[in-house]
Protein backbone atom coordinates (compact mmCIF):
# COMPACT_ATOMS: atom_id res chain seq x y z
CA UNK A 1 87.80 -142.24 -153.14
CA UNK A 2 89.91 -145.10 -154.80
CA UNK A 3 86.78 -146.56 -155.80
CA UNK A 4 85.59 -143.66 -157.85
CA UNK A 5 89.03 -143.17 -159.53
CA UNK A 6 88.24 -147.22 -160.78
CA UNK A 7 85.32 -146.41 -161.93
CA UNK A 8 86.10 -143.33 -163.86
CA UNK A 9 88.82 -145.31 -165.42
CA UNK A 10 86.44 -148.46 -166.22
CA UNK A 11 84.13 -145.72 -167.94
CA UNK A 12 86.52 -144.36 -169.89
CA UNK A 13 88.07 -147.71 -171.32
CA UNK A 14 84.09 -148.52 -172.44
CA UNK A 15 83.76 -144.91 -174.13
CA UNK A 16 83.86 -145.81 -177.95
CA UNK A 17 87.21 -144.07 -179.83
CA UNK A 18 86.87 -140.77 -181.30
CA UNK A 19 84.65 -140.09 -184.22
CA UNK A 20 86.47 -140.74 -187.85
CA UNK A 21 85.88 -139.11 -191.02
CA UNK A 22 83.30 -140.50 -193.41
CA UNK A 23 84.82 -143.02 -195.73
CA UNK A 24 83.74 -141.25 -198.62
CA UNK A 25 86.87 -139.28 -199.79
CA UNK A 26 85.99 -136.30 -201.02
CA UNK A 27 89.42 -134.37 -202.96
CA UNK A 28 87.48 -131.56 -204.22
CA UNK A 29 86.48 -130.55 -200.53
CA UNK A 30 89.86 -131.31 -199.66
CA UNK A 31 91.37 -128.85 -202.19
CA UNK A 32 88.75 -126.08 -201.03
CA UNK A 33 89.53 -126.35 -197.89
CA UNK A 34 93.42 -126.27 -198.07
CA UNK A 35 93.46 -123.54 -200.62
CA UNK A 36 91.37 -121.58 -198.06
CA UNK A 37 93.61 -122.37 -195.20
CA UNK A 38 96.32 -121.40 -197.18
CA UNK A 39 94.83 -118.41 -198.42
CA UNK A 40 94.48 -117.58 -194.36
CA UNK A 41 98.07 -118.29 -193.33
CA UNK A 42 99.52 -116.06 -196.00
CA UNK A 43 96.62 -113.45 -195.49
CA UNK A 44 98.57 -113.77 -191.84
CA UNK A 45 101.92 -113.36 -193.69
CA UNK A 46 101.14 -110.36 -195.63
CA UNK A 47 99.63 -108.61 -192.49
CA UNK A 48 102.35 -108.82 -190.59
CA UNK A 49 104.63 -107.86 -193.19
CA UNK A 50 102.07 -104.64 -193.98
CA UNK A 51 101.89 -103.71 -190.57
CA UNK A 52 105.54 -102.46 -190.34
CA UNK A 53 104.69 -100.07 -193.27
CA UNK A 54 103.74 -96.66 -192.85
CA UNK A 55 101.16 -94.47 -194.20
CA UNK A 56 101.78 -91.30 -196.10
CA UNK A 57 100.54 -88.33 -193.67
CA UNK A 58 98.68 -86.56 -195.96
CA UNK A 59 95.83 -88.61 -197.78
CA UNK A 60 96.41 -91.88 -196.49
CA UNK A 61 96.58 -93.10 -192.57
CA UNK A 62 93.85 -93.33 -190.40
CA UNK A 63 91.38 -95.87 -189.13
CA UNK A 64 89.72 -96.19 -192.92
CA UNK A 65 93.11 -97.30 -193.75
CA UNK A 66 93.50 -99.91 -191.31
CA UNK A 67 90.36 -101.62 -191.73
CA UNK A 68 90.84 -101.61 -195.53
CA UNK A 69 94.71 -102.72 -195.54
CA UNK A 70 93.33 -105.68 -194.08
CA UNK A 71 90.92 -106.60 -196.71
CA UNK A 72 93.89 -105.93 -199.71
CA UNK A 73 95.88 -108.42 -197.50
CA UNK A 74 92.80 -110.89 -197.84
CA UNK A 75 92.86 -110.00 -202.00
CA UNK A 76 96.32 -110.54 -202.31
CA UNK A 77 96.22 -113.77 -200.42
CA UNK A 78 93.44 -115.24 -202.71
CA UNK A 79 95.02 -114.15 -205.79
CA UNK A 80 98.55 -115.68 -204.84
CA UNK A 81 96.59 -118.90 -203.54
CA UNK A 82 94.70 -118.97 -207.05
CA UNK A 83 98.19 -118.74 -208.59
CA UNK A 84 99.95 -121.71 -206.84
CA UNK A 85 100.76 -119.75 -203.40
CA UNK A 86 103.45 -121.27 -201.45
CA UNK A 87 102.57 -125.03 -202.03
CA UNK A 88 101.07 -125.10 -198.87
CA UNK A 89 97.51 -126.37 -200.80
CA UNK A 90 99.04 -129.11 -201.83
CA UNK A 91 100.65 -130.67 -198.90
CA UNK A 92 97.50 -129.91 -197.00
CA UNK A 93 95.16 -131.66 -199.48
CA UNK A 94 97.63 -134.50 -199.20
CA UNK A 95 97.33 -134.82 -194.98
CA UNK A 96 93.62 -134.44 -195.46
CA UNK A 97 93.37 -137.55 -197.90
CA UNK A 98 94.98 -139.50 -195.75
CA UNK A 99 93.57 -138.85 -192.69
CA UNK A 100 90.05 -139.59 -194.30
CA UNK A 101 91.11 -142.81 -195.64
CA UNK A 102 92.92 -144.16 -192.25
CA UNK A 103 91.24 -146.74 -190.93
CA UNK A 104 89.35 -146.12 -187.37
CA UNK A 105 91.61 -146.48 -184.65
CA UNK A 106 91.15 -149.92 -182.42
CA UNK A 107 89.43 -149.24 -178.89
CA UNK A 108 90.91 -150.17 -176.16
CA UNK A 109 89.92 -153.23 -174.49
């Protein structure tokens, strides 16, 4: 048994690190990307803020209106994203830079 636990260990320590991002830094995908994940979290936001709302009895409510509150969420998240959102783009963009220009981590010997 002790022997297999060394050699799981010794096959591990020979496993090359974790994949890296390509060195080619591209910002423009970065700023896609963390516009649309900002977009997302305050699509979140909004939902949850929505949900506590209610519907007027006699021409709204139903389950037309709960598929389609979801989808305004969606539009007013992409419109306040396209407007600056909450500056969560930019920090994003940022961590995404720099994680694609880090250097690959060492493996260890």
């Amino acid at each position: 048994m002790m022997d297999a636990n060394i050699q799981s260990a010794m096959f591990l320590a020979q496993q090359p690190s974790l994949p890296t991002a390509p060195k080619g830094v591209d910002a423009a995908k970065a700023a896609h990307a963390a516009k649309e994940y900002e977009s997302v979290f305050i699509s979140q936001f909004l939902g949850s803020m929505f949900s506590g709302i209610k519907t007027d009895g006699l021409f709204g409510g139903g389950q037309g209106e709960e598929m389609f509150r979801s989808l305004m969420t969606d539009q007013y998240a992409k419109g306040l994203t396209a407007r600056g959102g909450f500056g969560l783009a930019a920090a994003m963009q940022a961590e995404l830079l720099k994680h694609q220009q880090a250097p690959a981590p060492e493996a260890a010997s």
